[in-house]
Protein backbone atom coordinates (compact mmCIF):
# COMPACT_ATOMS: atom_id res chain seq x y z
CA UNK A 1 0.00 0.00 0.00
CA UNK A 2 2.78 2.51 0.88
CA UNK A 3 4.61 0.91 -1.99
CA UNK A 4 8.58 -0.72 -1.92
CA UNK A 5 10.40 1.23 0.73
CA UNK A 6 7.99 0.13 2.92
CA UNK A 7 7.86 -3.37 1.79
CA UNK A 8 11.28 -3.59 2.58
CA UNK A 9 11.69 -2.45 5.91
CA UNK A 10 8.88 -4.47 6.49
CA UNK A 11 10.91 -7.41 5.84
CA UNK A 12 14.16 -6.58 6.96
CA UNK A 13 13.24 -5.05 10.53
CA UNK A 14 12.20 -8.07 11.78
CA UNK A 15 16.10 -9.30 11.11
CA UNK A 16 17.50 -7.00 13.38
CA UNK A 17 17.83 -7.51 17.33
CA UNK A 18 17.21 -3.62 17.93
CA UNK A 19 13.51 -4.26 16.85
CA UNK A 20 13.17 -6.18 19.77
CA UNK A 21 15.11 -4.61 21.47
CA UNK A 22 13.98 -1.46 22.19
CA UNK A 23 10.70 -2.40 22.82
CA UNK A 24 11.63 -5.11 25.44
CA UNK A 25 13.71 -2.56 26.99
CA UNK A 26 10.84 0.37 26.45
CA UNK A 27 8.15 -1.90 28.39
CA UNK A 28 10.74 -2.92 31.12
CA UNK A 29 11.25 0.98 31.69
CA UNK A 30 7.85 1.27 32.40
CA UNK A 31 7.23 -0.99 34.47
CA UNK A 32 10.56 0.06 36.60
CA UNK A 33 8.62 3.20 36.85
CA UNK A 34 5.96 1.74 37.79
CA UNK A 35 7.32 -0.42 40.48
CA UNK A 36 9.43 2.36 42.02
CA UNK A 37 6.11 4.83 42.23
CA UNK A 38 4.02 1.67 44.19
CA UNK A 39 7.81 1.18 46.70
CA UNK A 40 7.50 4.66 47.49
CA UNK A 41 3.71 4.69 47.91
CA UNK A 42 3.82 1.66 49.82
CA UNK A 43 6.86 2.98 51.73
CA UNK A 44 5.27 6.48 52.75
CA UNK A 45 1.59 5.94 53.92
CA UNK A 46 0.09 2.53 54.76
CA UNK A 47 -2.51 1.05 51.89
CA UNK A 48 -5.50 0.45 53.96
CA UNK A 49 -8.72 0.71 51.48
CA UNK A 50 -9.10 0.60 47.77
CA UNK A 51 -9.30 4.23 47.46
CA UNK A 52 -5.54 4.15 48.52
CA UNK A 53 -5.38 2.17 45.24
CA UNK A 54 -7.22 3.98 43.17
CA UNK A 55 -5.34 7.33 43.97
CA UNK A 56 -1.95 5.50 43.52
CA UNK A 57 -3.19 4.39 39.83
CA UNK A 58 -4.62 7.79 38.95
CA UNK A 59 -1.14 9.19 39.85
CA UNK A 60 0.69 6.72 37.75
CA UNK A 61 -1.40 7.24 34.78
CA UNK A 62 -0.32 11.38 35.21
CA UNK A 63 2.89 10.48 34.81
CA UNK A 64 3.13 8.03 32.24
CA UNK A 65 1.08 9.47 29.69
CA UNK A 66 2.84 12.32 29.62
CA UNK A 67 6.46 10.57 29.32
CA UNK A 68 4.87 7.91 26.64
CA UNK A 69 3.97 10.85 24.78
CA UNK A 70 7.07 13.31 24.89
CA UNK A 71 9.33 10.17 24.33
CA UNK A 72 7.81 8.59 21.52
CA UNK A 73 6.53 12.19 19.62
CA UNK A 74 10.60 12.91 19.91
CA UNK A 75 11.83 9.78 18.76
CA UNK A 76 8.94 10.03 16.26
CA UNK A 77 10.59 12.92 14.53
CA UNK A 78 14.19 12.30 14.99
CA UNK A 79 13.80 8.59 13.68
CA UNK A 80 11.89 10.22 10.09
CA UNK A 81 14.26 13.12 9.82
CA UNK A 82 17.56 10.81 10.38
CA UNK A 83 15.88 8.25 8.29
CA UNK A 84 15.94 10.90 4.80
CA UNK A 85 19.14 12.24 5.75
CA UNK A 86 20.33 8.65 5.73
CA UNK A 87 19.23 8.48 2.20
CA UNK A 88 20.92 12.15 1.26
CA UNK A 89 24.31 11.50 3.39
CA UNK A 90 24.82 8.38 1.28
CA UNK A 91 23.48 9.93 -2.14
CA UNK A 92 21.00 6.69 -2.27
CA UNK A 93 18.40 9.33 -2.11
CA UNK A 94 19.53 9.97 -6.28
CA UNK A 95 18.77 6.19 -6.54
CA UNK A 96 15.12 6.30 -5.15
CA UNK A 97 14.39 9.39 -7.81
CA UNK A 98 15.70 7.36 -10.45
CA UNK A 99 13.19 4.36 -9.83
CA UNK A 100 9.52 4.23 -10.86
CA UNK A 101 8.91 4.79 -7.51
CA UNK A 102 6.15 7.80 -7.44
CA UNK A 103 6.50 11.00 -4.98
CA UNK A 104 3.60 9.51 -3.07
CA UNK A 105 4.96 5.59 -2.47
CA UNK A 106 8.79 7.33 -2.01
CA UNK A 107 7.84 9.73 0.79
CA UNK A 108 4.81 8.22 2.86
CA UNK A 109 6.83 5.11 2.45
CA UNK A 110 9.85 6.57 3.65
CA UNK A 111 7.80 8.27 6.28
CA UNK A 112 5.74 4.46 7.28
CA UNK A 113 9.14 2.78 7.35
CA UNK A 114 10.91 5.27 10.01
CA UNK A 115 7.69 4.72 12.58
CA UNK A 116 7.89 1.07 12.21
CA UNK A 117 10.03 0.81 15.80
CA UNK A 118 7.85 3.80 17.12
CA UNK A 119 4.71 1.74 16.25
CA UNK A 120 5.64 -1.37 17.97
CA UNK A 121 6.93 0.38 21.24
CA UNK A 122 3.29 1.58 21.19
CA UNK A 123 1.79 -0.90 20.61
CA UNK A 124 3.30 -3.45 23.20
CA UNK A 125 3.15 -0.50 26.13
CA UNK A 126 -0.60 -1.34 26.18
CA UNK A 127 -1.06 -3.97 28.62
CA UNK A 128 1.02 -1.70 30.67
CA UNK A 129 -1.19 1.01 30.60
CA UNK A 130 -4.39 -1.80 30.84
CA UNK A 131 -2.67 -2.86 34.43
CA UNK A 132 -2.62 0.68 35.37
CA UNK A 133 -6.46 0.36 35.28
CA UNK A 134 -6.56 -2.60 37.50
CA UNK A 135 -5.60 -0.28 40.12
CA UNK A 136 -8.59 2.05 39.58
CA UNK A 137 -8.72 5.94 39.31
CA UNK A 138 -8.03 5.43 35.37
CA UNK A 139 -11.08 4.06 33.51
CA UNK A 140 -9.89 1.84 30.10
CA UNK A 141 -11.86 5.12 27.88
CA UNK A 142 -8.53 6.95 29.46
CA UNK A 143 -6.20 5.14 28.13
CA UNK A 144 -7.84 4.54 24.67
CA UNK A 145 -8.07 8.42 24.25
CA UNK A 146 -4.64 8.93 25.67
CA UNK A 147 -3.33 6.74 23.12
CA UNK A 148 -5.27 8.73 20.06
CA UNK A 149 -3.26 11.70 21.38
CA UNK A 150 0.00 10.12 21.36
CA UNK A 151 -0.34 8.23 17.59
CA UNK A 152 -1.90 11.21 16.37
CA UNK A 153 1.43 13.38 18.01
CA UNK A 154 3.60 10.73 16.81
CA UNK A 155 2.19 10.89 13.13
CA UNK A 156 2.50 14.53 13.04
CA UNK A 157 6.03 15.27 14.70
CA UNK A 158 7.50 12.73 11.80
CA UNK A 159 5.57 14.20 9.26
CA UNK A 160 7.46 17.62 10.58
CA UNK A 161 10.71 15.50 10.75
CA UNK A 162 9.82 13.64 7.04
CA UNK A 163 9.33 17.38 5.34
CA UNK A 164 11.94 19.31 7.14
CA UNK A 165 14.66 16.49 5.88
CA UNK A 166 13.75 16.17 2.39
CA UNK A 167 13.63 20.04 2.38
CA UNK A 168 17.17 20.36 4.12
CA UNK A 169 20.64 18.56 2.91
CA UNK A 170 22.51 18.99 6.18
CA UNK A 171 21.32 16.16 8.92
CA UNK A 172 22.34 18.73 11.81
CA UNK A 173 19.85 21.29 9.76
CA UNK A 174 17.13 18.85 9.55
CA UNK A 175 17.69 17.36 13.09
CA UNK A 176 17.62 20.82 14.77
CA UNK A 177 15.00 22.01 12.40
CA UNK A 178 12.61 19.43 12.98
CA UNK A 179 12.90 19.86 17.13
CA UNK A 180 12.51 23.43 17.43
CA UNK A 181 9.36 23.37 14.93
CA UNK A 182 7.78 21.22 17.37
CA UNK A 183 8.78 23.35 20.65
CA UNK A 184 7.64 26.39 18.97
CA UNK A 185 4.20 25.20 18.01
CA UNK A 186 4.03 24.05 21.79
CA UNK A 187 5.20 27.19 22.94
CA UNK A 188 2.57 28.84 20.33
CA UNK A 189 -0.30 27.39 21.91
CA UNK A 190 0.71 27.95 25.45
CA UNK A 191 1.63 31.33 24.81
CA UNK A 192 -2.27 31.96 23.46
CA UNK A 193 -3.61 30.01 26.77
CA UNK A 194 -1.58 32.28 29.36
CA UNK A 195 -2.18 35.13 27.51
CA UNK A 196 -6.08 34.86 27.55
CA UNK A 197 -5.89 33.73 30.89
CA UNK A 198 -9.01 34.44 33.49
CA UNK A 199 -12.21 33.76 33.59
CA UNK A 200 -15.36 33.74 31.89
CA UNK A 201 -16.20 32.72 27.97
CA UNK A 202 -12.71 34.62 26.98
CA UNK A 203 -10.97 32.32 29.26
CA UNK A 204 -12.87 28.86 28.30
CA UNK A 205 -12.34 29.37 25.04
CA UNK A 206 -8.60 30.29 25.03
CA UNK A 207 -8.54 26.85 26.91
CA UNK A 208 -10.13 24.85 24.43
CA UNK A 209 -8.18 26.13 21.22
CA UNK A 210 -4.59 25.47 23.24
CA UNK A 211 -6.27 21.96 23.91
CA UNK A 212 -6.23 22.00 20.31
CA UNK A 213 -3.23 22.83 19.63
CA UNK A 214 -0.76 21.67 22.20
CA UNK A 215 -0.41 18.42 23.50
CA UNK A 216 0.60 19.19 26.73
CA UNK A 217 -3.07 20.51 26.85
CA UNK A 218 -4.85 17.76 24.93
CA UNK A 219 -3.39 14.99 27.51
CA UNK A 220 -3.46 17.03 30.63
CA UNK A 221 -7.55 17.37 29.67
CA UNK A 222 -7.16 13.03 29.89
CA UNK A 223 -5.44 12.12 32.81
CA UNK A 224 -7.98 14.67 34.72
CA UNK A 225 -10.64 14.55 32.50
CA UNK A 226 -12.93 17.64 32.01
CA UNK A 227 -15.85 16.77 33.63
CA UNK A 228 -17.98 19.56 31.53
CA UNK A 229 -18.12 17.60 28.75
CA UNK A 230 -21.35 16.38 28.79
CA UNK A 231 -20.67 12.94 26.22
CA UNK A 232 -16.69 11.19 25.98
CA UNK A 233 -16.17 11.93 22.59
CA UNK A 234 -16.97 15.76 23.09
CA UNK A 235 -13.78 15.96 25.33
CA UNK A 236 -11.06 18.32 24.36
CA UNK A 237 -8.68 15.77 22.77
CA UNK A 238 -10.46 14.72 20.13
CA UNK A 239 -10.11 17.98 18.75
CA UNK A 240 -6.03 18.20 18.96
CA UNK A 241 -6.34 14.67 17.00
CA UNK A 242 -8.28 16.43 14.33
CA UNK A 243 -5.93 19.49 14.13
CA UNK A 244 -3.01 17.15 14.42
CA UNK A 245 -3.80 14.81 11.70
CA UNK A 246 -4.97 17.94 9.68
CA UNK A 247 -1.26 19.32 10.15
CA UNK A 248 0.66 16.26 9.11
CA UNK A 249 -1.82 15.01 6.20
CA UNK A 250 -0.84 18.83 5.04
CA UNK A 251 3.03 18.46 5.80
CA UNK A 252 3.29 14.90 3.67
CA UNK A 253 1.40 16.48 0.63
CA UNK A 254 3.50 19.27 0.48
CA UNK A 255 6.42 17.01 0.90
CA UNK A 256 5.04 14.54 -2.07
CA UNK A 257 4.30 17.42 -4.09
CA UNK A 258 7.82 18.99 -3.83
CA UNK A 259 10.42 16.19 -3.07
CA UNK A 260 11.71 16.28 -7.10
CA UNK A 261 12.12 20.22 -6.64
CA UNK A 262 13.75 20.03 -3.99
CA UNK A 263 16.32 17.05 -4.63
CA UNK A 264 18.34 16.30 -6.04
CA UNK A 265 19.95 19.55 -4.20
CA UNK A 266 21.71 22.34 -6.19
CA UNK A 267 25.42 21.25 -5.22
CA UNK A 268 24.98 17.57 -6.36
CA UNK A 269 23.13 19.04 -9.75
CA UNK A 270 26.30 20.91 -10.39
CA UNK A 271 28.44 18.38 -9.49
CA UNK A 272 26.95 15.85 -11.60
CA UNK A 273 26.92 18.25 -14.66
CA UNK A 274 30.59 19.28 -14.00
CA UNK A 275 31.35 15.28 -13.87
CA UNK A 276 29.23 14.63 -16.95
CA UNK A 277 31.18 17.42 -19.14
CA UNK A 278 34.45 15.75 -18.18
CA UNK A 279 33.73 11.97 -18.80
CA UNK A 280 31.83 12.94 -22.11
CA UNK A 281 35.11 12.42 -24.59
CA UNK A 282 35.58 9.03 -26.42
CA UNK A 283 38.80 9.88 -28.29
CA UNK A 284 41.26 9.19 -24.88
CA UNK A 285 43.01 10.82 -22.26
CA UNK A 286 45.57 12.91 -24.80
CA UNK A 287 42.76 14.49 -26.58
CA UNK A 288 40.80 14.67 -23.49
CA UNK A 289 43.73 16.61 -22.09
CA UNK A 290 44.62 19.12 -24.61
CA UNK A 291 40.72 20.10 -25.19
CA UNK A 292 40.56 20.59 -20.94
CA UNK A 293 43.72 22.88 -21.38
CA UNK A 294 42.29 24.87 -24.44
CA UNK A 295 39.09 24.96 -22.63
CA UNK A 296 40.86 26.21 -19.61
CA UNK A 297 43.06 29.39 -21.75
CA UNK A 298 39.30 30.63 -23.17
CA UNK A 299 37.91 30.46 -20.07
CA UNK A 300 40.81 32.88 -18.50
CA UNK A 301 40.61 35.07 -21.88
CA UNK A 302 36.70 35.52 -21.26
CA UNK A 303 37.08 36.29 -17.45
CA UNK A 304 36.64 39.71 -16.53
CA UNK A 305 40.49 40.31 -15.10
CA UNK A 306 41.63 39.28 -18.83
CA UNK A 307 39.32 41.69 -19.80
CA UNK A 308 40.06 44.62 -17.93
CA UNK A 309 43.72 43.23 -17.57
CA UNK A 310 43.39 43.68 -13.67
CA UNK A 311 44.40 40.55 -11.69
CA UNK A 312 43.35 41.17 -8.12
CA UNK A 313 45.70 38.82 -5.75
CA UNK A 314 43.78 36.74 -3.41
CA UNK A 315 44.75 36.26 -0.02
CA UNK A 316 44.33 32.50 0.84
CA UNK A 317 42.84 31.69 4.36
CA UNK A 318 45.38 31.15 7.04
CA UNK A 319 44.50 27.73 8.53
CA UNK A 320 45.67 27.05 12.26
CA UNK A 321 47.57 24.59 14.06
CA UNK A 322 44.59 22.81 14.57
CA UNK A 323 42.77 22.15 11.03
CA UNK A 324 39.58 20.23 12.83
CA UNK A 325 39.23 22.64 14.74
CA UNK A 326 39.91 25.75 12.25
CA UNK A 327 37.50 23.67 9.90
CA UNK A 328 34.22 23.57 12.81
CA UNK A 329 35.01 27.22 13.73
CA UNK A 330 36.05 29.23 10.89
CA UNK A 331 33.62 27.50 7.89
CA UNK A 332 30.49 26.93 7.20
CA UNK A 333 30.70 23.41 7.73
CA UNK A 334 26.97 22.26 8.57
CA UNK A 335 25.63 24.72 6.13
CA UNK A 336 24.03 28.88 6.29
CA UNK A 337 20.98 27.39 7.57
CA UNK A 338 22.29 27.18 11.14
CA UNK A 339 21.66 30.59 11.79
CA UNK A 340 18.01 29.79 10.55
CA UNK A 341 18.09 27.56 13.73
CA UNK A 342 19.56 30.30 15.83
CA UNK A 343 16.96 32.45 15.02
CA UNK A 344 14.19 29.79 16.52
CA UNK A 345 16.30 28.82 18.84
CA UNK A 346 16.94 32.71 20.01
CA UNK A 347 12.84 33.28 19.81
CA UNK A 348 12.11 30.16 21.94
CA UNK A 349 14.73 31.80 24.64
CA UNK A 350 12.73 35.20 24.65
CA UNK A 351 9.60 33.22 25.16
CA UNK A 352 11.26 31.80 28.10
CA UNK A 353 13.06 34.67 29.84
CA UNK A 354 9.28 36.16 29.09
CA UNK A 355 7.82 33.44 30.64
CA UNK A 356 10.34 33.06 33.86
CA UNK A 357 9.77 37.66 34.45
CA UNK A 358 5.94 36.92 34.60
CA UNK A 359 6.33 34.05 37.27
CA UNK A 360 9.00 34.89 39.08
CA UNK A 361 8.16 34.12 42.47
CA UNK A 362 4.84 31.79 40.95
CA UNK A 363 4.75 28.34 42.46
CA UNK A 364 2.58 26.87 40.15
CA UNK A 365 0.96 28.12 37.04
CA UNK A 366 -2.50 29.24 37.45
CA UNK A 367 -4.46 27.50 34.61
CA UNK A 368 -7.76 27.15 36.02
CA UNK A 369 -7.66 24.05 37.50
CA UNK A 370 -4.77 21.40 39.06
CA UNK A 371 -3.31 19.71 36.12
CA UNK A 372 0.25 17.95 35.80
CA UNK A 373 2.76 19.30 37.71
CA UNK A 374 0.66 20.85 40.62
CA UNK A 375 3.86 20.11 42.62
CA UNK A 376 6.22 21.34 39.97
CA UNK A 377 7.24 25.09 40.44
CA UNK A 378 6.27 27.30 37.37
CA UNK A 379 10.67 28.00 36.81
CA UNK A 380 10.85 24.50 36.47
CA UNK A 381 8.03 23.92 34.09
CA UNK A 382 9.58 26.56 32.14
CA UNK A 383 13.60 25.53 32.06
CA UNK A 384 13.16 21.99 32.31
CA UNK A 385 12.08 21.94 28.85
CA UNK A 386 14.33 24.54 27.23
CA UNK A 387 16.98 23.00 29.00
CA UNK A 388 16.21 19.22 27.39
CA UNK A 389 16.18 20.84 23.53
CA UNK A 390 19.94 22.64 23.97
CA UNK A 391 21.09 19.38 25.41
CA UNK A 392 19.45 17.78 22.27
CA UNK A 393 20.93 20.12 19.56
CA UNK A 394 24.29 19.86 21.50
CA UNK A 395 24.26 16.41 20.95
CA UNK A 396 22.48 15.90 17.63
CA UNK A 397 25.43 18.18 16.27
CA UNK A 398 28.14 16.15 18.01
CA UNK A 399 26.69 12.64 16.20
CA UNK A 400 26.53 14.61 12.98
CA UNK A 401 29.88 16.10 12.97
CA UNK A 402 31.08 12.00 13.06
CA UNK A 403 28.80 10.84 10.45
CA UNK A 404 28.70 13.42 8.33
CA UNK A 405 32.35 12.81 7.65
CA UNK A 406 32.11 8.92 7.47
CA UNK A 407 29.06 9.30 5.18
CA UNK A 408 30.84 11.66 2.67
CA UNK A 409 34.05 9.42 2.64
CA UNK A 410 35.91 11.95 4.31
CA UNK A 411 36.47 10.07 7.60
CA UNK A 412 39.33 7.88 6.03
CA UNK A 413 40.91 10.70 4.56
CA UNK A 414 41.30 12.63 7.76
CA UNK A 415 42.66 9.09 9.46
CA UNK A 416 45.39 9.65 6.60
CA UNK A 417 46.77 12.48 7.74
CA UNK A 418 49.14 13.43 10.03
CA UNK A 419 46.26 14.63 13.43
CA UNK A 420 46.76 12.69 15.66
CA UNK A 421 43.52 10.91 17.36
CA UNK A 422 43.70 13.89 20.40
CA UNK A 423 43.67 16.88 18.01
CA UNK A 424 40.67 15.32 16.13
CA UNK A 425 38.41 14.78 19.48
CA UNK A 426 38.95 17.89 20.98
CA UNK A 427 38.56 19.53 18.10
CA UNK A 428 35.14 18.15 17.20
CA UNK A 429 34.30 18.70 20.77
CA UNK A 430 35.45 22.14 20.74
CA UNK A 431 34.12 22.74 17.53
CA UNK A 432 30.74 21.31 18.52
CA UNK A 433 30.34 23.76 21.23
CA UNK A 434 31.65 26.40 19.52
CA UNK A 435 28.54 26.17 16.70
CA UNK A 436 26.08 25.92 19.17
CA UNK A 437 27.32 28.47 21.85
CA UNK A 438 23.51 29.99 22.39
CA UNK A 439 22.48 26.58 23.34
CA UNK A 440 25.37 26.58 25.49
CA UNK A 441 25.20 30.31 26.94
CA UNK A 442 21.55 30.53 27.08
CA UNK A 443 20.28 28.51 29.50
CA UNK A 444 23.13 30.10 31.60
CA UNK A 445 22.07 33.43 30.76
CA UNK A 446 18.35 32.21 31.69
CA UNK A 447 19.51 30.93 35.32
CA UNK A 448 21.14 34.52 35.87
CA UNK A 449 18.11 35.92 34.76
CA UNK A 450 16.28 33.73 37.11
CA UNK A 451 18.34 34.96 40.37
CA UNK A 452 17.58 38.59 39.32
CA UNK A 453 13.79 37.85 39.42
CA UNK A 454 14.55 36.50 42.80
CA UNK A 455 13.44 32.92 41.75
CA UNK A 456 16.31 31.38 42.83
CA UNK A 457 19.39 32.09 44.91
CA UNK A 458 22.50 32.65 44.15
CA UNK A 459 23.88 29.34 45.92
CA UNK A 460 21.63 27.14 44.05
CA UNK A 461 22.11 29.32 40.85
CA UNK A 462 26.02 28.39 40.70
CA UNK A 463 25.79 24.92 41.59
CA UNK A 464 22.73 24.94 38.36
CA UNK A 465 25.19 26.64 36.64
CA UNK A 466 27.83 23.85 36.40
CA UNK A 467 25.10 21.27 35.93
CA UNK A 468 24.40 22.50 32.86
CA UNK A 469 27.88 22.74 31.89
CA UNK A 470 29.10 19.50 32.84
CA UNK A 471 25.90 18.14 30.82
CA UNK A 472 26.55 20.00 27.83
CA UNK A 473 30.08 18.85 27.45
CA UNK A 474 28.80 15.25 28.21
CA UNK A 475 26.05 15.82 25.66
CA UNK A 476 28.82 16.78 23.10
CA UNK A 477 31.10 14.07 23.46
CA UNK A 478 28.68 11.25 24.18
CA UNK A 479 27.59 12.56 20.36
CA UNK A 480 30.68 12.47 19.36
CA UNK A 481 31.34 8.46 20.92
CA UNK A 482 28.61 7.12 19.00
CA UNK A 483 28.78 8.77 16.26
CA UNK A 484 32.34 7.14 16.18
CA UNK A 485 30.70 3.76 17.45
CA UNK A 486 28.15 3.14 15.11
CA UNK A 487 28.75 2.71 11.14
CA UNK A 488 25.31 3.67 10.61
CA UNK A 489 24.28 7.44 10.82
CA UNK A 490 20.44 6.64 11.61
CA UNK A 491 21.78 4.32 14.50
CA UNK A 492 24.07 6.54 15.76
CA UNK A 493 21.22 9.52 15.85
């Protein structure tokens, strides 16, 4: 149905012992979660009724929903955008447009195929969630609808992930892309709830259109369920389903409808042209010489120093000591589209430092009613996030500064040379944290921000402070050791 790519991962997944296991080891999570949240209930109060049981399984249903669903909508999107820029890295991507292969079967195949793993860890996290029931407090129409909002987040964060990597030639681009689409839609909606905040018609429906839109929303209207709708299919979530399977169904056509426009890319179109003008004599390598050499003379007689007979010198770059690390720092070696992801990246931080001045001091957000993180303070709610994306970028970047140069046969090349195995390391690490130094200084900057509000003090700021340092260098080099590790680029990511 979704035509030969996804025939063939059909077949072949089954061969590999990741399939199984990551969803052996995805269920055994769980239910390590879940064993550790009944030790500690068990180990704090006494169980003496079945209400004590029902309250412990309505508490372990608000927190697994809400992990099932950030974990799989992120490896959702990161699994389709790695799994293109597999395809591109490799140049097998030229192969697949060369095939009879239409837009449709080569891109909702592709995009079928990269949610095969996703699917399955779904699918056998079920029972899980079923024995969460047995507990009470969570009825089985809970979990049904919980799942709806986690397929239909999945479905749409790899359409975003699917698009943004056919679009984009650079895996870092597509990677980084793809992540800080989906925090800024997030952010969008929540941004429209707090903004509307209060009470009265205004305020209900501001609520109802960020249930729409963000997912945080959609399942925290689940786990508490609304108790104003008067039938279960009139609940809130159904309608962030719609508008979620409206989004991707919209990102996959446009993605059919321009995957031939946009690949092959521009560079590889002149590269092939330049390679099909040189292997396009018959008559041997003398001839083929003496025309390159006459073709060469015209092509200085028709420049615009022959011309004019000025000849402006050139000064040629000055490399350093250090050539990795000149090479991360000083070029643009993952492409003019990173300060695209800057710019996001750079709006998503004012959003924050917004967010953190209006609740300084807040120990909970007001949203009208106790949802998730009624215990969480509203800082927390705020950096936590932020603070998981620059750790992802950091590291997405430190995988794709490996495979980037394995996959464009440049790996072997640099093993050739006289660096020796320190100088390349540390200067991929270096150079990794060099490119993304607003992931790396803004969450820092943040946290200062935060003692100035007086939401923190300046004890706990510093000891925050080289948290987040210590994880972004491990982020970066644990990148880096996989990306060395693995052969394969989409394993690695």
């Amino acid at each position: 149905m979704f035509g030969p790519v996804f025939h063939r991962e059909v077949l072949t997944a089954p061969r590999r012992v990741r399939h199984y296991l990551y969803r052996s080891l995805y269920v055994v999570a769980l239910l390590v979660l879940l064993g550790t949240a009944w030790l500690v209930l068990s180990g704090t109060q006494p169980i003496r009724n079945v209400g004590d049981l029902s309250r412990f399984g309505g508490t372990a249903f608000q927190f697994l929903a809400p992990l099932q669903l950030a974990v799989l909508t992120f490896l959702g999107a990161l699994g389709a955008a790695a799994a293109v820029s597999q395809e591109k890295d490799r140049r097998t991507i030229l192969l697949l447009l060369l095939t009879r292969m239409t837009n449709f079967e080569l891109v909702v195949g592709k995009l079928a195929a990269s949610l095969l793993n996703v699917a399955s860890m779904l699918v056998v996290s079920f029972p899980v969630f079923l024995l969460v029931t047995v507990f009470g407090g969570v009825s089985i129409r809970q979990v049904v609808i919980a799942y709806a909002i986690t397929a239909a987040s999945v479905l749409g964060a790899a359409s975003v992930g699917c698009t943004v990597a056919f679009w984009r030639d650079k895996t870092f681009q597509a990677l980084a892309i793809t992540v800080l689409a989906i925090v800024l839609w997030i952010a969008f909606w929540e941004v429209v709830a707090v903004i509307a905040s209060g009470s009265g018609p205004a305020w209900d429906w501001a609520e109802r259109v960020a249930a729409a839109g963000s997912p945080i929303r959609a399942i925290g209207s689940v786990v508490i369920p609304d108790v104003r709708a008067p039938r279960w299919w009139q609940m809130p979530a159904w309608n962030y389903v719609a508008t979620t399977l409206v989004v991707a169904l919209v990102l996959t056509g446009i993605a059919v409808w321009r995957v031939r426009v946009w690949n092959p890319s521009r560079q590889v179109r002149r590269r092939g042209s330049e390679d099909e003008e040189e292997g396009s004599s018959i008559w041997g390598v003398e001839h083929d010489l003496a025309e390159a050499a006459d073709l060469a003379e015209a092509a200085r007689q028709t420049h615009v120093d022959a011309r004019t007979g000025s000849h402006a010198a050139r000064r040629s770059r000055r490399v350093w000591d250090h050539p990795v690390l000149w090479r991360e720092v000083c070029t643009w070696a993952y492409g003019r589209k990173v300060l695209l992801i800057r710019a996001a990246y750079l709006l998503l931080w004012g959003l924050v430092l917004w967010g953190l001045r209006e609740t300084a001091g807040v120990e909970v957000f007001d949203v009208g009613r106790d949802q998730l993180a009624g215990m969480v303070p509203a800082s927390a709610q705020l950096l936590a996030p932020f603070l998981l994306i620059s750790l992802v970028i950091i590291n997405a970047l430190g995988v794709t500064s490996i495979t980037n140069e394995r996959d464009e046969l440049a790996l072997d090349l640099l093993l050739a040379t006289d660096i020796t195995p320190k100088e390349f390391v540390f200067g991929k690490l270096l150079g990794v944290l060099y490119v993304t130094k607003e992931m790396v200084l803004g969450p820092l900057l943040l946290i200062a921000a935060l003692w100035f509000f007086g939401g923190i003090t300046l004890e706990n700021s510093l000891y925050v402070v080289v948290g987040i340092l210590v994880m972004d260098v491990f982020a970066a080099m644990l990148g880096i050791h996989y990306g060395m590790t693995y052969s394969s680029s989409r394993t690695a990511i």
